[in-house]
Protein backbone atom coordinates (compact mmCIF):
# COMPACT_ATOMS: atom_id res chain seq x y z
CA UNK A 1 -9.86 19.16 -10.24
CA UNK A 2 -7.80 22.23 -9.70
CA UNK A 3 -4.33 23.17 -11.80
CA UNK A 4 -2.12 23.20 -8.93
CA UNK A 5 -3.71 19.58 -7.70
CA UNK A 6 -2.72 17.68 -10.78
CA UNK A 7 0.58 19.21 -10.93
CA UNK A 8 0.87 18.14 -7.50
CA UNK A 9 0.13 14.24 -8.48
CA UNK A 10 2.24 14.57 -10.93
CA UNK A 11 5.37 15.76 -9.40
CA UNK A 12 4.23 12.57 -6.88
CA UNK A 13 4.83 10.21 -9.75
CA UNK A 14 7.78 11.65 -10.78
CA UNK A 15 9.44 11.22 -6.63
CA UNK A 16 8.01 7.65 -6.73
CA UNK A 17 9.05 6.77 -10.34
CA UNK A 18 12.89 8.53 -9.56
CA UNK A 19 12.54 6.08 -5.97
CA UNK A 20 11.79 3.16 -8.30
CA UNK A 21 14.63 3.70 -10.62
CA UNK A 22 17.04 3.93 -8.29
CA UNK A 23 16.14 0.59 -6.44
CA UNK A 24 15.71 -1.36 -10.47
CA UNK A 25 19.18 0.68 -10.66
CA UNK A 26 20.71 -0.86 -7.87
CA UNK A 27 20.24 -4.38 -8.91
CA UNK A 28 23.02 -3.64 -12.03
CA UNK A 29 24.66 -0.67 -11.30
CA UNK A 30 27.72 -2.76 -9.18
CA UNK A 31 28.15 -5.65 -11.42
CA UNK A 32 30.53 -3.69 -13.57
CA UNK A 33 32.21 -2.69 -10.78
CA UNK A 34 32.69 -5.89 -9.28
CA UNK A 35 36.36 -6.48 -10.68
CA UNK A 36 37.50 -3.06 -8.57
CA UNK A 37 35.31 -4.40 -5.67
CA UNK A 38 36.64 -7.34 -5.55
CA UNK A 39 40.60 -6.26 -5.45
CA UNK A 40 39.71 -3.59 -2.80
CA UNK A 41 37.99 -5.87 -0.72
CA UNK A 42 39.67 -8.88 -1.24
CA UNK A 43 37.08 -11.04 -1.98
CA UNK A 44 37.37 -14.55 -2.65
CA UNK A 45 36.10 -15.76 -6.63
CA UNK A 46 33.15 -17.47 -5.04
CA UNK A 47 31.62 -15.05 -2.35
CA UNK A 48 32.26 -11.76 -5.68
CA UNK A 49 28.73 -12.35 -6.69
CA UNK A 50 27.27 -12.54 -3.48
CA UNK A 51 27.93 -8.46 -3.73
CA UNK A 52 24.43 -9.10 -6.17
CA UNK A 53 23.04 -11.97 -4.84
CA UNK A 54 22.71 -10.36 -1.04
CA UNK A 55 21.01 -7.78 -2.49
CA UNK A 56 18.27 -10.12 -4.58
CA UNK A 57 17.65 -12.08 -1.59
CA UNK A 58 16.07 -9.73 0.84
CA UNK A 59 14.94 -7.82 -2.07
CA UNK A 60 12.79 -10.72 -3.62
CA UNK A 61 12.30 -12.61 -0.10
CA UNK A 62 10.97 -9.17 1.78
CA UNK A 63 8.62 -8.07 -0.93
CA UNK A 64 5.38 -9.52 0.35
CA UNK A 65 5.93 -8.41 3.44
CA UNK A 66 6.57 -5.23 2.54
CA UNK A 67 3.46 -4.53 0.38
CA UNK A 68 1.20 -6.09 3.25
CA UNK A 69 3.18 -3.42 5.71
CA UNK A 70 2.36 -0.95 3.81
CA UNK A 71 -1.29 -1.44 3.51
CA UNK A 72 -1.50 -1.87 7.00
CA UNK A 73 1.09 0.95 8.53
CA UNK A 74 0.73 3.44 5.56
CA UNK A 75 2.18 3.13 2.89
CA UNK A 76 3.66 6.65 2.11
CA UNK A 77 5.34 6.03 6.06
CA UNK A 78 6.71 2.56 4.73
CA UNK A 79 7.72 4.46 1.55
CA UNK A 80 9.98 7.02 3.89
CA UNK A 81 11.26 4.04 6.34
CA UNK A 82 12.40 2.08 3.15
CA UNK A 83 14.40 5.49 1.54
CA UNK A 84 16.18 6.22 4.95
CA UNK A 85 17.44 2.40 5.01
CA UNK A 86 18.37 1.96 1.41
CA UNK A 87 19.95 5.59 1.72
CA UNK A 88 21.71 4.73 5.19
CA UNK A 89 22.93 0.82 3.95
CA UNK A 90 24.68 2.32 0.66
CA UNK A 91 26.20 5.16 2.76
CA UNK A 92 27.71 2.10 4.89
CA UNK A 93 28.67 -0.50 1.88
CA UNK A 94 30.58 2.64 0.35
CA UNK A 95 32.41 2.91 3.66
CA UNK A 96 32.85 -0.81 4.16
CA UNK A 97 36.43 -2.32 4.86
CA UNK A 98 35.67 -5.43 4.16
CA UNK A 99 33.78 -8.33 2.59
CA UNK A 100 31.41 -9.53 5.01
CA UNK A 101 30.80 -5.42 5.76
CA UNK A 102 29.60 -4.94 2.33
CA UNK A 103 27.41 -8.17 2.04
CA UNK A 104 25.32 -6.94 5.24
CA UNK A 105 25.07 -3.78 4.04
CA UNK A 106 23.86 -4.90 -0.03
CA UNK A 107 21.76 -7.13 2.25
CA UNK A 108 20.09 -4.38 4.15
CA UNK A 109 20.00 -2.50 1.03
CA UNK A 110 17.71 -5.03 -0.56
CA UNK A 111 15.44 -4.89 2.61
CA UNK A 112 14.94 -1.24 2.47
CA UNK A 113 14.14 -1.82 -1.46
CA UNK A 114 11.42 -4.26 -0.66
CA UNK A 115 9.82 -2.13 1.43
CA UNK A 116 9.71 1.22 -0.67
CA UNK A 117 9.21 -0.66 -4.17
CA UNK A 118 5.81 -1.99 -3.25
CA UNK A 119 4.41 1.17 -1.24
CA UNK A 120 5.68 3.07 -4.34
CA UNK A 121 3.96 1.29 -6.89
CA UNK A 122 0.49 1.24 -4.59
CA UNK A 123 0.56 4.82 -4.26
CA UNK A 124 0.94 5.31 -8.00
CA UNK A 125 -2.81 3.07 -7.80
CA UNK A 126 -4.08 5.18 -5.31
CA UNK A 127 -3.12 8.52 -6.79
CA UNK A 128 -4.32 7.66 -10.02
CA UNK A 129 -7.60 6.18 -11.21
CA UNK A 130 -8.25 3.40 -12.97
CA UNK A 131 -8.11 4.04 -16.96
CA UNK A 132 -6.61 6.60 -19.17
CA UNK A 133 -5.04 8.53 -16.46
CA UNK A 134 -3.13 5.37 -14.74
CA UNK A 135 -2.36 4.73 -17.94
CA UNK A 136 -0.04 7.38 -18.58
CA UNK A 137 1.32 6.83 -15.04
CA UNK A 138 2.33 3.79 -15.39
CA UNK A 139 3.86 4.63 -18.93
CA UNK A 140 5.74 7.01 -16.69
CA UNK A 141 6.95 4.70 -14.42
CA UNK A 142 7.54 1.80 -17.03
CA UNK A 143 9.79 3.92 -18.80
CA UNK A 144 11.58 5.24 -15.43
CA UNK A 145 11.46 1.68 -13.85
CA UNK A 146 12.54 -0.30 -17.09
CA UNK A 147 15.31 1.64 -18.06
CA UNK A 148 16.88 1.08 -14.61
CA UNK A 149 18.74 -2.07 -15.38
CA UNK A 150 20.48 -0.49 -18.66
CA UNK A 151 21.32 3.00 -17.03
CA UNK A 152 22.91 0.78 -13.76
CA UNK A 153 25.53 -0.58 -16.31
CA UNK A 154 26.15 2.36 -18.23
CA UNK A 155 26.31 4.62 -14.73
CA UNK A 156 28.13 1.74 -13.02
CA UNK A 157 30.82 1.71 -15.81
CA UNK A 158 30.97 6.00 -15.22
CA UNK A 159 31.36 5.78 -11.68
CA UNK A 160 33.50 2.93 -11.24
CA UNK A 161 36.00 4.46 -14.20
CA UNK A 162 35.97 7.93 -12.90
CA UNK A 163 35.54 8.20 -8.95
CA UNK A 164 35.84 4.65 -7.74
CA UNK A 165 33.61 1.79 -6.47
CA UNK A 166 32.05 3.14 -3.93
CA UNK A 167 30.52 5.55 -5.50
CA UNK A 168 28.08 3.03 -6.94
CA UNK A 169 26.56 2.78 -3.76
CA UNK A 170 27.11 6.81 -2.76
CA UNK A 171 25.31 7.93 -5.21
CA UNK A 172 22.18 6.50 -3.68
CA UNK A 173 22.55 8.32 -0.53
CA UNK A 174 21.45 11.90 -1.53
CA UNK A 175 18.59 11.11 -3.72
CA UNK A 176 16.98 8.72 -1.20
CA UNK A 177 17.58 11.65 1.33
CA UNK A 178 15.85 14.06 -0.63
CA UNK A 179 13.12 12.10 -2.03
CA UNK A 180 12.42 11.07 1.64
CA UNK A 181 12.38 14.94 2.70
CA UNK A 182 9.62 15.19 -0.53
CA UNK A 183 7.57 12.41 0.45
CA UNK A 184 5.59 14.05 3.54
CA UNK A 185 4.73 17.04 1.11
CA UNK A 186 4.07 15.64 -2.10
CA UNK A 187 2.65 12.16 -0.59
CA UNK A 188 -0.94 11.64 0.72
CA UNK A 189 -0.78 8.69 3.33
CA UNK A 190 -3.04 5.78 2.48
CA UNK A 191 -3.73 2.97 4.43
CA UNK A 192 -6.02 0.01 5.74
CA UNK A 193 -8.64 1.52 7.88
CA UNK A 194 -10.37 -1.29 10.32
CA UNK A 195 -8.91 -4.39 11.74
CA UNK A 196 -5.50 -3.87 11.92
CA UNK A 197 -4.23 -7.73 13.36
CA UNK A 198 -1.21 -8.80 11.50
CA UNK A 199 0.02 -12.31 10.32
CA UNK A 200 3.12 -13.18 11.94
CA UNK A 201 3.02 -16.29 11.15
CA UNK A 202 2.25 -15.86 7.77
CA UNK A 203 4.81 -12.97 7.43
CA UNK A 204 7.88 -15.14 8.63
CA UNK A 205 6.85 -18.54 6.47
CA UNK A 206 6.20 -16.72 3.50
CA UNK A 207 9.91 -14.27 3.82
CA UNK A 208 11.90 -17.45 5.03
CA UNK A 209 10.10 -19.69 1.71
CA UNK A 210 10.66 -16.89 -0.61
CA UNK A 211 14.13 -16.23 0.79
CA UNK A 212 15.46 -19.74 0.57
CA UNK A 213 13.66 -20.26 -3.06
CA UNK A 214 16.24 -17.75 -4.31
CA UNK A 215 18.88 -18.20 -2.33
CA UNK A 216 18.37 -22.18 -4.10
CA UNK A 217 18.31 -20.39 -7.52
CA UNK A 218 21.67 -18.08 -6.82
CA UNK A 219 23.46 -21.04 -4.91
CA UNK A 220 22.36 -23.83 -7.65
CA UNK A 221 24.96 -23.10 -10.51
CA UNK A 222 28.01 -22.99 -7.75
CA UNK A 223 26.32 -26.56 -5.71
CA UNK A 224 25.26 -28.48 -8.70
CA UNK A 225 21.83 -28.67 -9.98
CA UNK A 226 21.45 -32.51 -9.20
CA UNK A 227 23.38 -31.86 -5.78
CA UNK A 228 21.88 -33.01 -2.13
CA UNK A 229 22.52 -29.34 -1.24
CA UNK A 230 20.27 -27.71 -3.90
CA UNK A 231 17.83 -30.80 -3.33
CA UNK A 232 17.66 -29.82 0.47
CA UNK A 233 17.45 -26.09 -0.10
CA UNK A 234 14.06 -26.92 -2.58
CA UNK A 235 12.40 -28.90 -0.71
CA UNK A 236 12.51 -26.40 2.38
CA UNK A 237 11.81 -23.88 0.57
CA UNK A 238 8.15 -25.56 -0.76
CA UNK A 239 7.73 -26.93 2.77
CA UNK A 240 7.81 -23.03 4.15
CA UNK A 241 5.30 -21.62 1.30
CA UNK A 242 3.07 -25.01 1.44
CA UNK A 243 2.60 -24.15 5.61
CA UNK A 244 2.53 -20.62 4.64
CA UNK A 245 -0.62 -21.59 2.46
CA UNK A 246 -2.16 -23.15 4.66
CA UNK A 247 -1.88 -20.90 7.51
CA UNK A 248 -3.34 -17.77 5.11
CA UNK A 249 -6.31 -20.65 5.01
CA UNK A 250 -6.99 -20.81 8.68
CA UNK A 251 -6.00 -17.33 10.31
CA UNK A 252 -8.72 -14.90 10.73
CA UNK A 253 -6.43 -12.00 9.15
CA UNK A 254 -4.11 -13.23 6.40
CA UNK A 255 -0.97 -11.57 5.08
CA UNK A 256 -2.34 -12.73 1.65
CA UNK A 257 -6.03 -13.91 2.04
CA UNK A 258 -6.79 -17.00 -0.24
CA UNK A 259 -8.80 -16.53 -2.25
CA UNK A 260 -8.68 -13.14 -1.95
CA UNK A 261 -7.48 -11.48 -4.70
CA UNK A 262 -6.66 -14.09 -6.98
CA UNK A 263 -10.27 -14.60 -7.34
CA UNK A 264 -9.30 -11.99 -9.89
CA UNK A 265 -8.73 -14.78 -12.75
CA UNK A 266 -6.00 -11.45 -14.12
CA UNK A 267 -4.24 -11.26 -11.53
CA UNK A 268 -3.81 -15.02 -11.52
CA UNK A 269 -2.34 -14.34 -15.06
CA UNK A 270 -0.26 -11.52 -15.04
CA UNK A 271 1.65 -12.93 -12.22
CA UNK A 272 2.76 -16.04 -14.15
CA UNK A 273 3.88 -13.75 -17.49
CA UNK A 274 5.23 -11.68 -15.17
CA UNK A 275 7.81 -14.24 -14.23
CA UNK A 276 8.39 -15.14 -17.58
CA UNK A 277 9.13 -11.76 -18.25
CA UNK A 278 11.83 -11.65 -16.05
CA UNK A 279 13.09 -14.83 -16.78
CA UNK A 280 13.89 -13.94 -20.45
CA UNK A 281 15.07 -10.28 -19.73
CA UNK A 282 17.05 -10.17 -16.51
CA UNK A 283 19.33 -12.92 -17.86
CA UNK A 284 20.01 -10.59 -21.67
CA UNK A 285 21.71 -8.11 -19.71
CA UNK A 286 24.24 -10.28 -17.60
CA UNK A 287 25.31 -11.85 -20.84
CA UNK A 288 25.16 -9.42 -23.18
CA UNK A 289 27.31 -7.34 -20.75
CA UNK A 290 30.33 -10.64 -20.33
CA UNK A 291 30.06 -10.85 -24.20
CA UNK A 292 30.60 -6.77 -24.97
CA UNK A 293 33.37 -7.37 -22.14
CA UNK A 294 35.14 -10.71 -22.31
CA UNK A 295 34.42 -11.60 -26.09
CA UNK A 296 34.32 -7.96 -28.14
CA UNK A 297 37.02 -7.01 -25.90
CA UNK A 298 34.95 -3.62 -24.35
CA UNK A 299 35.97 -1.72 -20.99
CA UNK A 300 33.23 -1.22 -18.12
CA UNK A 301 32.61 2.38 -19.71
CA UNK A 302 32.08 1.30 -23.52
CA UNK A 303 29.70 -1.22 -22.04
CA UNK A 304 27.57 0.83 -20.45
CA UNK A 305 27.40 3.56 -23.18
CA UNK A 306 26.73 0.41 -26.06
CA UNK A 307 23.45 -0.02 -23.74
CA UNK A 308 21.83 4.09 -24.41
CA UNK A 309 19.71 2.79 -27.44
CA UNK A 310 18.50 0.16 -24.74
CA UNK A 311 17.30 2.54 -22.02
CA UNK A 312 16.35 5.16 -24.80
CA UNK A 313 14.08 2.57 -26.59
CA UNK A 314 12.92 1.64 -23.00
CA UNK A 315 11.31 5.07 -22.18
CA UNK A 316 10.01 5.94 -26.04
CA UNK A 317 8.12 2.33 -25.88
CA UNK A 318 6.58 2.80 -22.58
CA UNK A 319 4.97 6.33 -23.41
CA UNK A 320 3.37 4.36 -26.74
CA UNK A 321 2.44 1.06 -24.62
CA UNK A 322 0.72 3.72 -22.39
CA UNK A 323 -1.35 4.94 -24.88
CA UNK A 324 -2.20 1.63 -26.81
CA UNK A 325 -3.70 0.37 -23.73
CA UNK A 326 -5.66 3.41 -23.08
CA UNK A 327 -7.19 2.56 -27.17
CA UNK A 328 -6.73 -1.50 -27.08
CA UNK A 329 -6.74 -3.00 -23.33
CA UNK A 330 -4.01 -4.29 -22.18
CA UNK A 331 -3.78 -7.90 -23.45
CA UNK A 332 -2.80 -7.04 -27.20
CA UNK A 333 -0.10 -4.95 -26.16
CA UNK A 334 1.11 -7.53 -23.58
CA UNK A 335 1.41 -10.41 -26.32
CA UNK A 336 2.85 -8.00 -28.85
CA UNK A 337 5.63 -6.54 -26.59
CA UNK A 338 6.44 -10.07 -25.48
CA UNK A 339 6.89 -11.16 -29.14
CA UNK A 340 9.29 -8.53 -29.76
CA UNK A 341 11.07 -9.69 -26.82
CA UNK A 342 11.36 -13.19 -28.67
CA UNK A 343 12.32 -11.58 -31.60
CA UNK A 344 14.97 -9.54 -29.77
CA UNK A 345 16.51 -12.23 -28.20
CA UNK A 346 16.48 -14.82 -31.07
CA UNK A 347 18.43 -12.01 -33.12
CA UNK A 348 21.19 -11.81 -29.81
CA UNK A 349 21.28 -15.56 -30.33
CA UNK A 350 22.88 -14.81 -33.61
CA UNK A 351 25.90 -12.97 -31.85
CA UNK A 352 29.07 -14.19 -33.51
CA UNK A 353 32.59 -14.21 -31.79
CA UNK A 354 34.10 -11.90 -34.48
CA UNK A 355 30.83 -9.88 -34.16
CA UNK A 356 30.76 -6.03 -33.39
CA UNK A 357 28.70 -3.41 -31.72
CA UNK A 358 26.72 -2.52 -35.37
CA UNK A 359 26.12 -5.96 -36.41
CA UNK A 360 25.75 -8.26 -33.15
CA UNK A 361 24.13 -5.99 -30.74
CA UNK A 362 22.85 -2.69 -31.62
CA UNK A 363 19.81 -3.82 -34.19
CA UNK A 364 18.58 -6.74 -31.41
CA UNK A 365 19.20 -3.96 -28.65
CA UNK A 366 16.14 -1.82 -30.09
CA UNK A 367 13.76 -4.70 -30.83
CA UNK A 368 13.95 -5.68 -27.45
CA UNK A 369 14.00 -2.43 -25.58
CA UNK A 370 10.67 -2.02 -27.93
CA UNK A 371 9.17 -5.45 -26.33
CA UNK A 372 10.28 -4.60 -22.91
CA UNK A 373 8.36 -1.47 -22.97
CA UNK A 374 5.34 -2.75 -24.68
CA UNK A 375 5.28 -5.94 -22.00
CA UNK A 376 6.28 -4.12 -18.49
CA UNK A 377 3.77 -1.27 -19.03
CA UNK A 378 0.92 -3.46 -19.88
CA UNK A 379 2.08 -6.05 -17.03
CA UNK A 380 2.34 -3.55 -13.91
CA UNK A 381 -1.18 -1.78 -15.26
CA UNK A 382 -2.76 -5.70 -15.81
CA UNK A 383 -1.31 -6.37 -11.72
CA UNK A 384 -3.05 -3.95 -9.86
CA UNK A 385 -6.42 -3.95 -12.37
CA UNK A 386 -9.26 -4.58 -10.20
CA UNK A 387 -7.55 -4.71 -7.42
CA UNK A 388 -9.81 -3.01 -3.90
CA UNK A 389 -7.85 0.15 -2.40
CA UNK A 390 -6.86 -2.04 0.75
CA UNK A 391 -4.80 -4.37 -1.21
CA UNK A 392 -3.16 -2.29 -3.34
CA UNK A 393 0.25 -2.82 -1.72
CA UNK A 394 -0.24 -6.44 -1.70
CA UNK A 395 -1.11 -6.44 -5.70
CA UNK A 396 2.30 -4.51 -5.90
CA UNK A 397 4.30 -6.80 -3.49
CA UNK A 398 2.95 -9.97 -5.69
CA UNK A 399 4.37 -8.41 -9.04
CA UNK A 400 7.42 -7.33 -7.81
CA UNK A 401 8.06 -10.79 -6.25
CA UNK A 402 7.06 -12.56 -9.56
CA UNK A 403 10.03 -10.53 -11.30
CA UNK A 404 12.48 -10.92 -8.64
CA UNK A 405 12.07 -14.44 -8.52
CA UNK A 406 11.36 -14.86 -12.34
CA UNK A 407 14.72 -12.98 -12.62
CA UNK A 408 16.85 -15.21 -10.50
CA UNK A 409 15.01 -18.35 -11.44
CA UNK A 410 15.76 -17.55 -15.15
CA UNK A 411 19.16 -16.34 -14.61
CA UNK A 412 19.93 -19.70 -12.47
CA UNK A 413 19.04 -21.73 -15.49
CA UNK A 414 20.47 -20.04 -18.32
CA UNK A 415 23.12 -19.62 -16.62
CA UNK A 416 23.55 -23.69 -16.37
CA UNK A 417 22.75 -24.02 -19.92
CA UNK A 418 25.37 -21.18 -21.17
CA UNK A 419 28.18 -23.00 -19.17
CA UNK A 420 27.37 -26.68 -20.28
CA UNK A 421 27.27 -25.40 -24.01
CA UNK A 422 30.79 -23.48 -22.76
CA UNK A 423 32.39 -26.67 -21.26
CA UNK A 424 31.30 -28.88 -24.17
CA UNK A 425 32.53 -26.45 -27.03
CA UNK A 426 35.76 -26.40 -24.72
CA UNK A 427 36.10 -29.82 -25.00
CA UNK A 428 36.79 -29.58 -28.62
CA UNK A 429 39.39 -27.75 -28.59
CA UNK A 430 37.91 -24.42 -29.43
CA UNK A 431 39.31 -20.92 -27.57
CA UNK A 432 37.88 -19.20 -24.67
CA UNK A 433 35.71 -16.39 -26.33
CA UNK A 434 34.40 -19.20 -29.15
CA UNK A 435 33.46 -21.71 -26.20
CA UNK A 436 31.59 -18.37 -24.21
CA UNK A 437 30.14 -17.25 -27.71
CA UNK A 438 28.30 -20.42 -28.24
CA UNK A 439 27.46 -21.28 -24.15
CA UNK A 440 25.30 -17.11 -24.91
CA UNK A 441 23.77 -18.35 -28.19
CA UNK A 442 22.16 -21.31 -26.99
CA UNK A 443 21.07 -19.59 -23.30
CA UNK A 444 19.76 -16.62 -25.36
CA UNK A 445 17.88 -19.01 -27.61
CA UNK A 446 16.53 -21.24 -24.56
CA UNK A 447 15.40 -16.80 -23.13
CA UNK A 448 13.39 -16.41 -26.27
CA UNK A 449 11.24 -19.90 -25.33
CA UNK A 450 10.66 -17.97 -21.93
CA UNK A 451 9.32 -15.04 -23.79
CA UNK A 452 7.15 -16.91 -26.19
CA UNK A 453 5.29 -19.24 -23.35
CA UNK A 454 4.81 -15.81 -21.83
CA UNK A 455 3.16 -15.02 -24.65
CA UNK A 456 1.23 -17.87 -25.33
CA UNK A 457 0.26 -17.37 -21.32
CA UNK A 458 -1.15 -13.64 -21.43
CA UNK A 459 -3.50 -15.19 -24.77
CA UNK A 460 -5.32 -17.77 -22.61
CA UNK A 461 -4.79 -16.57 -18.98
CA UNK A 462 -5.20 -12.69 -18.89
CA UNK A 463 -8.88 -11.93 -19.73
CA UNK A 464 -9.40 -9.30 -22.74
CA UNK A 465 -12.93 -7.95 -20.54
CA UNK A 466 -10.60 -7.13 -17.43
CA UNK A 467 -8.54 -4.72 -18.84
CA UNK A 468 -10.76 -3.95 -22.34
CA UNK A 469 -11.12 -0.12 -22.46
CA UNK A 470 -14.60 1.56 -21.93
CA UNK A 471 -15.22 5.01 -21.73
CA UNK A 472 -11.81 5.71 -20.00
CA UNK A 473 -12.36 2.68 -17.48
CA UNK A 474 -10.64 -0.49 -16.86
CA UNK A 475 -13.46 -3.32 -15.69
CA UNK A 476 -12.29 -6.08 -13.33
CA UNK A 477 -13.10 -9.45 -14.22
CA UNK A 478 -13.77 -11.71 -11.66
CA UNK A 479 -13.69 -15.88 -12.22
């Protein structure tokens, strides 16, 4: 292969990785700027975190969609269609004069995200071969993708302090117009050759369950978790994916064919640690960041600068987890980065109410950008292992939608546990920041079990044979 042809794939990865972090960005970068959103737009207390939660929704409920789309349309064109929305719906929640105006446009947002994030990650499978090479790709994009979340705080806290709110969602706007003006020169097109029929029916059952399963997760802290509301929302929800199962059973072209690729028993794996994943990590950084804030006393901008050692840790573990799979396979490293992400967040469960940055946050900070690295990398190579060219955007769309729902589904009930730990210390007698202190330990603690079944998980579920190493090569496993 020439000089000027793997430069070329590289510079790909490095517009798709850049796409990625922007859309992992977006998820975090307004919650510190939710305060100044808030007063601008006059929100009311309860529809605030909608600003987020619009944005989850069609991300997480869109995503298998999206990665079908894409193996069917092309997925470098579903790549460019998703840039120009998520580019054009941040360009119009920046200008927005009102609430509603900015919870279409987050909503939108999260729609154009689920359609580049899958196409994105299937091209990275279809530039790059299975083994050593992917490898370092996906180190690549772990490190780009998984620092996301801690750069969004720290660039949220910049923006918000120095040029205002909307310039959260601005700053989107010119680097999803120029990576879409890169894409048609940098990008081969890839898609589905053949039969070309597409599941409608499977498509709108399997957005709507999704949809409504996190919209239940979001909605069940504010409704009650023993309400008729949340009840109601459930049990929709596993009526739409139950009929959307059984319609991939009967039509002649389903969006996800059953069996299909979970005859890979890997996949089958990966996708259940990969929810765990999220459940124990999404959740450190929302209270992490009210504790820095509401208990240590830090502004947005000292917030997001206490979470460098984070991202930094982020991107030097993903460049190692890259190159222990390439020697090990991926299951060792899975399991070990996932018990550094116990150990991580049993250490935050220590935090103290008197604490500081040095003690209380900084020391569990590294540990767990070190097991965040060592368990994404491993986890994205592990989902698309295997996987035939065609369904490459499906493999991504399944992994994404693990974490997105894994992310609400463990923020939804932490969340619940932090506050009736909160409301009981309360009870006492016992101030504010004590009562908050306490609600975090125990949530943090309850994280750490999330981390450690994912552990336990990726030992008897992923198999060692379909990701072992030989002679540069990744073998599937099928069974």
């Amino acid at each position: 292969m020439s000089s000027s042809s793997t430069d070329r794939r590289w510079l790909a990865l490095v517009l798709l990785a850049a796409a990625q972090f922007v859309v992992v960005l977006d998820a975090s970068i307004v919650n510190v700027a939710l305060p100044s959103i808030g007063e601008a737009l006059h929100f009311s207390q309860d529809n605030l975190s909608w600003v987020v939660n619009a944005y989850t929704l069609t991300f997480g409920g869109f995503l298998l969609l999206g990665g079908r789309v894409a193996d069917l349309v092309g997925r470098r064109r579903m790549f460019i269609v998703g840039l120009i929305l998520f580019a054009g719906a941040s360009l119009a929640g920046g200008l927005a004069q009102s609430d509603v105006w900015l919870i279409v446009a987050r909503a939108v947002q999260g729609l154009g995200a689920a359609l580049l994030s899958p196409a994105a990650l299937s091209l990275v499978t279809t530039i790059f071969a299975e083994g050593a090479e992917r490898n370092k790709a996906m180190g690549v994009w772990g490190a780009v993708a998984g620092s996301g979340g801690a750069a969004g705080v720290l660039l949220g806290g910049m923006l918000t302090e120095w040029a205002g709110w909307e310039w959260v969602l601005y700053v989107n706007v010119p680097i999803g117009i120029a990576a879409a003006m890169l894409a048609p020169r940098l990008l081969p097109e890839s898609k589905n050759e053949g039969h070309r029929h597409f599941d409608v029916a499977g498509a709108v059952t399997v957005t709507a369950g999704v949809s409504l399963l996190v919209y239940s997760l979001v909605n069940a802290n504010q409704a009650g978790w023993g309400s008729a509301e949340t009840a109601l929302l459930f049990a929709g929800a596993v009526v739409l994916l139950a009929t959307f199962v059984l319609i991939e059973l009967r039509t002649r072209a389903p969006l996800v064919p059953f069996p299909g690729i979970f005859r890979l028993r890997t996949i089958r794996g990966i996708n259940l640690v990969g929810l765990l994943i999220a459940m124990a990590l999404f959740s450190m950084f929302f209270f992490i960041s009210i504790y820095m804030q509401e208990v240590l006393g830090f502004d947005a901008l000292k917030s997001g600068v206490a979470y460098l050692p984070l991202a930094g840790g982020i991107i030097v573990s993903a460049g190692i987890a890259s190159t222990l799979v390439t020697r090990m396979g991926v299951k060792p490293v899975l399991v070990l980065g996932l018990i550094l992400t116990a150990i991580g967040l049993l250490w935050f469960s220590q935090i103290s109410v008197d604490g500081s940055y040095v003690s209380d946050i900084l020391g569990p900070a590294i540990i767990s950008s070190l097991g965040l690295g060592f368990s994404f990398v491993p986890m994205t190579i592990a989902a698309v292992a295997g996987v035939e060219q065609h369904e490459a955007g499906l493999a991504s769309g399944l992994i994404n939608t693990s974490q997105q729902v894994g992310g609400a589904l463990g923020l939804a009930i932490l969340a619940a546990v932090a506050n009736s730990r909160r409301d009981s210390v309360l009870e006492t007698g016992a101030s504010m920041p004590t009562a908050l202190t306490e609600g975090f330990q125990t949530a943090l603690m309850v994280g750490a079990g999330f981390a450690i079944l994912g552990a336990i998980l990726a030992l008897v579920l992923v198999d060692r044979k379909a990701t072992e190493n030989v002679d540069g090569e990744l073998v599937p496993a099928i069974g």
